[in-house]
C-alpha atoms as a PDB file:
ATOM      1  CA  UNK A   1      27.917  -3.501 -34.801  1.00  0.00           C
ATOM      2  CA  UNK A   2      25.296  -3.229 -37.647  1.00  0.00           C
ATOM      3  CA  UNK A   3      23.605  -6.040 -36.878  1.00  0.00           C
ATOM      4  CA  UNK A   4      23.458  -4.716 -32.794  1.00  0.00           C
ATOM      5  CA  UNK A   5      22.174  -1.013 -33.813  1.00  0.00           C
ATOM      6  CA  UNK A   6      19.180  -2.370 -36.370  1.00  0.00           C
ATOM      7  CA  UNK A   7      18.066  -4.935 -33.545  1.00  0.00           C
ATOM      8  CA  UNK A   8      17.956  -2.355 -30.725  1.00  0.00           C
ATOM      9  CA  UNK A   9      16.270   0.079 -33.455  1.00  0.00           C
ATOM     10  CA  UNK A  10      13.295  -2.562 -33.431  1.00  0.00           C
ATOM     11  CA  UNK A  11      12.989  -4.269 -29.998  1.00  0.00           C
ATOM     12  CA  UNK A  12       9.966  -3.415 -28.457  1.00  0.00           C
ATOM     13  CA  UNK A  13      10.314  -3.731 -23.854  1.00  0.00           C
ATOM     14  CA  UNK A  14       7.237  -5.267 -22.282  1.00  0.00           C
ATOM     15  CA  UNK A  15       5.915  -4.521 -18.615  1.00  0.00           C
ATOM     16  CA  UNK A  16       3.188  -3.998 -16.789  1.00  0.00           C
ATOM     17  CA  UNK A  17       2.210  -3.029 -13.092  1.00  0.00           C
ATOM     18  CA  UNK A  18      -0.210  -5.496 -12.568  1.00  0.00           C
ATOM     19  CA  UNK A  19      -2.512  -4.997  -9.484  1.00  0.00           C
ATOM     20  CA  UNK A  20      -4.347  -7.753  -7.296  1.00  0.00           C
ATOM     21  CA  UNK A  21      -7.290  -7.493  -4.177  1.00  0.00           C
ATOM     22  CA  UNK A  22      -5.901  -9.460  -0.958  1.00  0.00           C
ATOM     23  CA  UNK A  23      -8.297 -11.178   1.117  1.00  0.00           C
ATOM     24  CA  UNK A  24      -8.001 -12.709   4.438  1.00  0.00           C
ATOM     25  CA  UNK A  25     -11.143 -15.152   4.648  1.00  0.00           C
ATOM     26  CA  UNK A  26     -14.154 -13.243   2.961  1.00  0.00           C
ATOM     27  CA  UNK A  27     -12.813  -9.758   4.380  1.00  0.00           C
ATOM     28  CA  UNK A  28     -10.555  -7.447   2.050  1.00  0.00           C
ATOM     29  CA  UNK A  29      -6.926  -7.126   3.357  1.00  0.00           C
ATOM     30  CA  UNK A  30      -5.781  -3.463   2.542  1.00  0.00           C
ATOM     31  CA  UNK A  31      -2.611  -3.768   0.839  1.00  0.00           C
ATOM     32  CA  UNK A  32      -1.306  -0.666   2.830  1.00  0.00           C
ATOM     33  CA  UNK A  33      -1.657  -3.125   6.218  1.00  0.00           C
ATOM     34  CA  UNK A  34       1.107  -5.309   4.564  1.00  0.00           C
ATOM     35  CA  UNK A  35       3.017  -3.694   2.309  1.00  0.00           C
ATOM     36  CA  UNK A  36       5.260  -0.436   1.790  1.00  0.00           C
ATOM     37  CA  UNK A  37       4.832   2.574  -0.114  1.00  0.00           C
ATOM     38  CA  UNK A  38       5.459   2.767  -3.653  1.00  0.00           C
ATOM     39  CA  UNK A  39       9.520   3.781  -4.118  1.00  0.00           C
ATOM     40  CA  UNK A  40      12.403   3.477  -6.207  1.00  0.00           C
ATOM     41  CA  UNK A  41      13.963   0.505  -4.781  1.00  0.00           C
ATOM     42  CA  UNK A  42      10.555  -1.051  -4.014  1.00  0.00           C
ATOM     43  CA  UNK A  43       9.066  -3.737  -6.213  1.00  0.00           C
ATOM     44  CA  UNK A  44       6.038  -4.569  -4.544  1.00  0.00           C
ATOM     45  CA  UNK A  45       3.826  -1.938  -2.546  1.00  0.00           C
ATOM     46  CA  UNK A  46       0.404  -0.897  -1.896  1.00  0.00           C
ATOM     47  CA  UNK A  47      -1.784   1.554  -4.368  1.00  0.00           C
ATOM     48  CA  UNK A  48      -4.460   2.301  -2.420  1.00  0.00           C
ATOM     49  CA  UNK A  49      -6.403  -1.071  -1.433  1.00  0.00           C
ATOM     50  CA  UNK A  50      -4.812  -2.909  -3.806  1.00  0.00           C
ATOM     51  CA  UNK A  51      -1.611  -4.376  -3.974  1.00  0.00           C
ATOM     52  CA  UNK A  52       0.876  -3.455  -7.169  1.00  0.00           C
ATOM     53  CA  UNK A  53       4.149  -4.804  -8.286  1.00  0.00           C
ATOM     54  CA  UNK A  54       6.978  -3.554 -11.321  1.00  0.00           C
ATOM     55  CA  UNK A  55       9.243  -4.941 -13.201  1.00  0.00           C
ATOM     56  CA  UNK A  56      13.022  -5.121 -13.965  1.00  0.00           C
ATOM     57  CA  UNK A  57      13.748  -8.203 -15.215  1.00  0.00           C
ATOM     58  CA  UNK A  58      16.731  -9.028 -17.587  1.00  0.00           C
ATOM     59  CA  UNK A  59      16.091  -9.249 -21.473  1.00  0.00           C
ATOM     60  CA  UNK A  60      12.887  -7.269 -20.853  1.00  0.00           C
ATOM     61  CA  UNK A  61      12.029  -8.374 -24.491  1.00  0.00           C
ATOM     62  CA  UNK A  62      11.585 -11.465 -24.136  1.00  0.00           C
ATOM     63  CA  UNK A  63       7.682 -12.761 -23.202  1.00  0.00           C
ATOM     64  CA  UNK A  64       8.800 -15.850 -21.029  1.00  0.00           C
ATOM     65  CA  UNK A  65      10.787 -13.892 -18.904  1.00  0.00           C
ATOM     66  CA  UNK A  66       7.851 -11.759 -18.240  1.00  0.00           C
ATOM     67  CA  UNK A  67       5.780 -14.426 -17.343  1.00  0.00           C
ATOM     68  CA  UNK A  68       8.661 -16.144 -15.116  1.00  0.00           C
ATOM     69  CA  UNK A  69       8.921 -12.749 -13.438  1.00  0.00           C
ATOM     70  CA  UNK A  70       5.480 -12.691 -12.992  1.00  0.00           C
ATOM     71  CA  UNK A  71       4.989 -15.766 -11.267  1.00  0.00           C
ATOM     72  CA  UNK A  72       7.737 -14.924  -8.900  1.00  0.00           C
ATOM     73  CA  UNK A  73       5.875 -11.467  -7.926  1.00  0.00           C
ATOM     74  CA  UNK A  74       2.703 -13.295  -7.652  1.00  0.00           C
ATOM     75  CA  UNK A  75       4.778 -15.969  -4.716  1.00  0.00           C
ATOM     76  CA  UNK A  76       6.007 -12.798  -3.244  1.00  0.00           C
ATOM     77  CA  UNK A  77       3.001 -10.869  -2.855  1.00  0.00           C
ATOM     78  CA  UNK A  78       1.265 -14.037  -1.214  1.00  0.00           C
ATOM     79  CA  UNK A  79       4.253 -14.273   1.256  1.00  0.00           C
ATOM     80  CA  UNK A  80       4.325 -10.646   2.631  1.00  0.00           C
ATOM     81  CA  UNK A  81       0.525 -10.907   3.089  1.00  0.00           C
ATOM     82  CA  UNK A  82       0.662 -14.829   5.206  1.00  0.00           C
ATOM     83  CA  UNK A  83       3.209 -12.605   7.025  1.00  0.00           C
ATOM     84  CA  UNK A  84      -0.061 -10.492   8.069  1.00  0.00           C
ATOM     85  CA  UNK A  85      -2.872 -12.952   8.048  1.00  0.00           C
ATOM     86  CA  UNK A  86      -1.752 -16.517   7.506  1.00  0.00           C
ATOM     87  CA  UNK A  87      -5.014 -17.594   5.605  1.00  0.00           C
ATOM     88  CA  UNK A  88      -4.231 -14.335   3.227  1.00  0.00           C
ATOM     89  CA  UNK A  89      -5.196 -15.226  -0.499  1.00  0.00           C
ATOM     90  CA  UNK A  90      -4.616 -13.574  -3.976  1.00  0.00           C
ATOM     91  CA  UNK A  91      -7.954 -12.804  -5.719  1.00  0.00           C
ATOM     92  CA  UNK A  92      -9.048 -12.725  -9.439  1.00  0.00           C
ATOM     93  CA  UNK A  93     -11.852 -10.184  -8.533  1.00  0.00           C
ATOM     94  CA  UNK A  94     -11.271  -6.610  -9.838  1.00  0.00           C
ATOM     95  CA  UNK A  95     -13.911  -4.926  -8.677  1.00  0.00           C
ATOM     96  CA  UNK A  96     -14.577  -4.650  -4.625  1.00  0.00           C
ATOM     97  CA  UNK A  97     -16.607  -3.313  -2.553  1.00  0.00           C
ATOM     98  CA  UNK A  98     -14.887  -0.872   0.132  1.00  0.00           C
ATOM     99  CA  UNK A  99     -17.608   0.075   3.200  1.00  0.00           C
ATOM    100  CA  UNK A 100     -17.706   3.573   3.794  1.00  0.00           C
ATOM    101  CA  UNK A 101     -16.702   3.673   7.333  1.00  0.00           C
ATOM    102  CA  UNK A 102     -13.152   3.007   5.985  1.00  0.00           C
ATOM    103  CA  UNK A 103     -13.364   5.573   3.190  1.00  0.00           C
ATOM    104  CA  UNK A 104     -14.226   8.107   5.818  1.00  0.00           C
ATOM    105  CA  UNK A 105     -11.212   7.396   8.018  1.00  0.00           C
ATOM    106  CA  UNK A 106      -8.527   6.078   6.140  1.00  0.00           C
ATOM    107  CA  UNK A 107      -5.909   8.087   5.890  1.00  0.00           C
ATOM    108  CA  UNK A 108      -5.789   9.864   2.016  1.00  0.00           C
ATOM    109  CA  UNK A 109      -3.145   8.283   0.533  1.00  0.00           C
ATOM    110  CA  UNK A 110      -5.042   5.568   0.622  1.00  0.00           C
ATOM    111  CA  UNK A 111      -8.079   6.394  -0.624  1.00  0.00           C
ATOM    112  CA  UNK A 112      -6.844   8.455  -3.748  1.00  0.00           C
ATOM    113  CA  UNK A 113      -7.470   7.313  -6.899  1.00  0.00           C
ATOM    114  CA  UNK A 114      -3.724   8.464  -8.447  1.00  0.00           C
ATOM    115  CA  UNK A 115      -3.572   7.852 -12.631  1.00  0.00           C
ATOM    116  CA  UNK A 116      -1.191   9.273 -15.154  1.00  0.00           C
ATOM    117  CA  UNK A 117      -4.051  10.837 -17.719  1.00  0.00           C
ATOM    118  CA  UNK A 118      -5.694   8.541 -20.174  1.00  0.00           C
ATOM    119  CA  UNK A 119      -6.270   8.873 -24.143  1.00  0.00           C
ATOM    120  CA  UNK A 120      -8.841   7.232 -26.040  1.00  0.00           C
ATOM    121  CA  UNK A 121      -8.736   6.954 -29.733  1.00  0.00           C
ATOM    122  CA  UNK A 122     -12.267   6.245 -30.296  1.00  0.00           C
ATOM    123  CA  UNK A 123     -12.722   9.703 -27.572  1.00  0.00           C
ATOM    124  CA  UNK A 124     -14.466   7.651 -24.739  1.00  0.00           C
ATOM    125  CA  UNK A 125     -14.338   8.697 -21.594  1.00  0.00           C
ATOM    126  CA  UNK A 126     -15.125   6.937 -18.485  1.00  0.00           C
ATOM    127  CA  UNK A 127     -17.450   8.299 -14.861  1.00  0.00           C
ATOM    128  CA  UNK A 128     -15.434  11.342 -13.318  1.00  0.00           C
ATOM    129  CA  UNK A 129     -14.930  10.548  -9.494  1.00  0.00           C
ATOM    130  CA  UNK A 130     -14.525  14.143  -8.089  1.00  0.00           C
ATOM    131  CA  UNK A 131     -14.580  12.656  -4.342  1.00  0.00           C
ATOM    132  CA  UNK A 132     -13.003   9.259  -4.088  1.00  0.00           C
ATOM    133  CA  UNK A 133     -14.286   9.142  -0.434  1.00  0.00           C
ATOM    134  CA  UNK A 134     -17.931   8.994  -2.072  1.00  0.00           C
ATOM    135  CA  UNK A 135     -16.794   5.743  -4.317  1.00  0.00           C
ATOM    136  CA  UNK A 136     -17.662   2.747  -2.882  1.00  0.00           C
ATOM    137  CA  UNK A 137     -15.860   0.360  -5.394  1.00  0.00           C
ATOM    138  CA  UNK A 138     -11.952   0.129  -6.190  1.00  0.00           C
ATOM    139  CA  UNK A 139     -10.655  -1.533  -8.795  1.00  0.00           C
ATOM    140  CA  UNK A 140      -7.225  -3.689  -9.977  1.00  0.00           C
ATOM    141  CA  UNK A 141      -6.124  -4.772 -13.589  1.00  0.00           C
ATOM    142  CA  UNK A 142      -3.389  -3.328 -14.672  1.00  0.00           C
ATOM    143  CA  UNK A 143      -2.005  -2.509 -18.321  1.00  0.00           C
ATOM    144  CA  UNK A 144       0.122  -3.119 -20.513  1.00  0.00           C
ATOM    145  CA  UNK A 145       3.753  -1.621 -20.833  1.00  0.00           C
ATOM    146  CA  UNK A 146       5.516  -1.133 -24.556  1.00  0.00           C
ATOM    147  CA  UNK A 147       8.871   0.318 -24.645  1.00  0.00           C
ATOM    148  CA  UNK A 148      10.370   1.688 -27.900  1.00  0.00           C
ATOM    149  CA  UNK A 149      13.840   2.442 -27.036  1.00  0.00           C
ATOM    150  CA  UNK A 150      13.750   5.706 -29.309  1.00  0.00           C
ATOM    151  CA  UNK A 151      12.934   9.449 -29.004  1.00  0.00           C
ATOM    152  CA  UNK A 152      10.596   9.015 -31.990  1.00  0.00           C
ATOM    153  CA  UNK A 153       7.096   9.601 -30.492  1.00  0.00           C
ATOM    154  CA  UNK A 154       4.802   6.746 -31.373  1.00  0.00           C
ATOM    155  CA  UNK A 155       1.975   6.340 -33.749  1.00  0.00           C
ATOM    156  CA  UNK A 156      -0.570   5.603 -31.015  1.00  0.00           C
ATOM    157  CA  UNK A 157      -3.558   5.486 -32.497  1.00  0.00           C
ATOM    158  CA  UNK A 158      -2.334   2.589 -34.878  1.00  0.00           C
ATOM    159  CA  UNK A 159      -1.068   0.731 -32.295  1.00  0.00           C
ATOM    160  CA  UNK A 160      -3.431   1.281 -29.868  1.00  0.00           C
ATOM    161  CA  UNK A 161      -6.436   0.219 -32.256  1.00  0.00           C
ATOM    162  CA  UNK A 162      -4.390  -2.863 -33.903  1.00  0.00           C
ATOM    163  CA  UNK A 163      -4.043  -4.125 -30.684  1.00  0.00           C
ATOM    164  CA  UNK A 164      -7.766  -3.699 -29.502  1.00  0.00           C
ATOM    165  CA  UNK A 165      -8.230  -6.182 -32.884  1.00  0.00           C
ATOM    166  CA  UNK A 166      -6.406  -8.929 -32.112  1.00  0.00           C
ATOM    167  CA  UNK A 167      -4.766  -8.892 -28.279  1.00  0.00           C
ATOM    168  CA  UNK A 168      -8.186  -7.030 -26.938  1.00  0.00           C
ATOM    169  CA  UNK A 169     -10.594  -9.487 -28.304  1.00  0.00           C
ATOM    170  CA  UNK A 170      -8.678 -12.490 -26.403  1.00  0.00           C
ATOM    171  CA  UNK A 171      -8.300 -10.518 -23.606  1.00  0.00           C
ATOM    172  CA  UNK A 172     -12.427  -9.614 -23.205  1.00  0.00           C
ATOM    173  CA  UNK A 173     -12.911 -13.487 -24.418  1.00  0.00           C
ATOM    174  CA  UNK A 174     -10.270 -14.473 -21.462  1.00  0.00           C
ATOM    175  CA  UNK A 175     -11.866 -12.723 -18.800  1.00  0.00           C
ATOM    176  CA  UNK A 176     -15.097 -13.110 -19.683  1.00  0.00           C
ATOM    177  CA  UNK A 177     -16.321 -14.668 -16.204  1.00  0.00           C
ATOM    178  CA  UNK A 178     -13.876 -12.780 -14.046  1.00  0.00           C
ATOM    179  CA  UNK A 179     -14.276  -8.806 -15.272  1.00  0.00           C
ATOM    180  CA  UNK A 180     -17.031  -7.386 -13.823  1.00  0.00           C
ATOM    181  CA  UNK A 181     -18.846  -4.895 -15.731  1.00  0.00           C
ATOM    182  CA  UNK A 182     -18.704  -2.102 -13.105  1.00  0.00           C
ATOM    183  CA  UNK A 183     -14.707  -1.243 -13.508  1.00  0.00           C
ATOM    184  CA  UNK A 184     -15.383  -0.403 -17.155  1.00  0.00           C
ATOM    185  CA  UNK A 185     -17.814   2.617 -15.979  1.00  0.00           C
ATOM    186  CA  UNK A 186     -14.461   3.989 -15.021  1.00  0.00           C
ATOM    187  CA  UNK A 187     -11.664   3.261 -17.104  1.00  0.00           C
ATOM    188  CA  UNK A 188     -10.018   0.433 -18.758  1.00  0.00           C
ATOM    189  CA  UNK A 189     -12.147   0.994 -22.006  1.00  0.00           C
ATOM    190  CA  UNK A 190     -11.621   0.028 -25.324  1.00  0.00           C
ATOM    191  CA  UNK A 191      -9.019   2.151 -26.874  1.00  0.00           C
ATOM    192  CA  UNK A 192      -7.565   3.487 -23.520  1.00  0.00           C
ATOM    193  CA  UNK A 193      -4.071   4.345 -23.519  1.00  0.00           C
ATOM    194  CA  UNK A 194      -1.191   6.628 -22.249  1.00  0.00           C
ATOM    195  CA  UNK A 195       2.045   8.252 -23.301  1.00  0.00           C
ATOM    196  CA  UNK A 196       4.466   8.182 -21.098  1.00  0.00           C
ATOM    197  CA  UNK A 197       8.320   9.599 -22.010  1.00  0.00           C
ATOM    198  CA  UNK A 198      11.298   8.334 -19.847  1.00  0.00           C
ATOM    199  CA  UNK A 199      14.841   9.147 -20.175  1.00  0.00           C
ATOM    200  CA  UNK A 200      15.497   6.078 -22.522  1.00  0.00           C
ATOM    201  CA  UNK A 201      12.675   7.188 -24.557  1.00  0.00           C
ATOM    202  CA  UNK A 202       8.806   6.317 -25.475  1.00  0.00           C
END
């Protein structure tokens, strides 16, 4: 029993809610054409243009299952949209381009730009969008999900900035041809980060 309570003291849950841009040819698929609203029950689902998935897999611990339950989401998401438009593909961009006469009309669900509010420990702040119906870019990335299991808040800041040092420099290495420059006008800066509390905890 000892040995149980001092490991669940110190494991640390991983997630995400990755998002990805569909495309069907050289035209972007709206997520919303192919998939459902986000809901409890409902793993993958549309947020805004982009498509987003959770997850709840077992042992949520453990890094290989993450990346096992990754690559079933990513099969999944490319099956709904072939279900839609049979030449549908996944893209690595995260930046696109949305033409305004589908800002103006789509309904505004899908046009919202719907965060949880973001900290920044070095007090950066990304462009304000006041009107998303005037942006003509959306974005998908995704972050990074670190459960604590406790009802002790968090240092943030030290975590935050210790993993800008070593995980953030790998990442902006990584991604180096694929991130365009634009998204980071917005958000996903260096630093960025938010405090969500669930009923299990931190």
């Amino acid at each position: 029993m000892i040995e149980g309570t001092l490991q669940k003291k110190h494991v640390l849950t991983l997630g995400a809610d990755p998002e990805l841009f569909v495309f069907n040819g050289a035209k972007l698929l709206p997520a919303f054409e192919f998939l459902p609203p986000k809901g409890k029950d409902t793993m993958i689902y549309w947020d805004g243009f982009q498509a987003e998935w959770k997850y709840s897999h077992p042992d949520n611990y453990c890094q290989n299952n993450l990346v096992k339950a990754t690559r079933e989401s990513l099969m999944k998401l490319q099956a709904k949209a072939k279900v839609t438009a049979p030449q549908a593909r996944l893209s690595l961009s995260n930046v696109v381009r949305v033409p305004q006469s589908i800002l103006k009309t789509a309904d505004t669900p899908f046009v919202e730009l719907g965060c949880q509010p973001s900290y920044n420990v070095y007090r950066m702040r990304g462009t304000g969008v006041p009107n998303p119906r005037l942006l003509p870019y959306r974005f998908a990335g995704g972050h990074m999900h670190f459960g604590t299991w406790t009802t002790e808040k968090p240092k943030y800041e030290k975590i935050v900035k210790m993993l800008d040092r070593i995980l953030g420099v790998w990442a902006v290495g990584v991604a180096r041809n694929i991130d365009n420059p634009i998204r980071r006008q917005y958000y996903g800066l260096a630093g960025e980060y938010r405090m969500p509390m669930y009923k299990e905890g931190y």
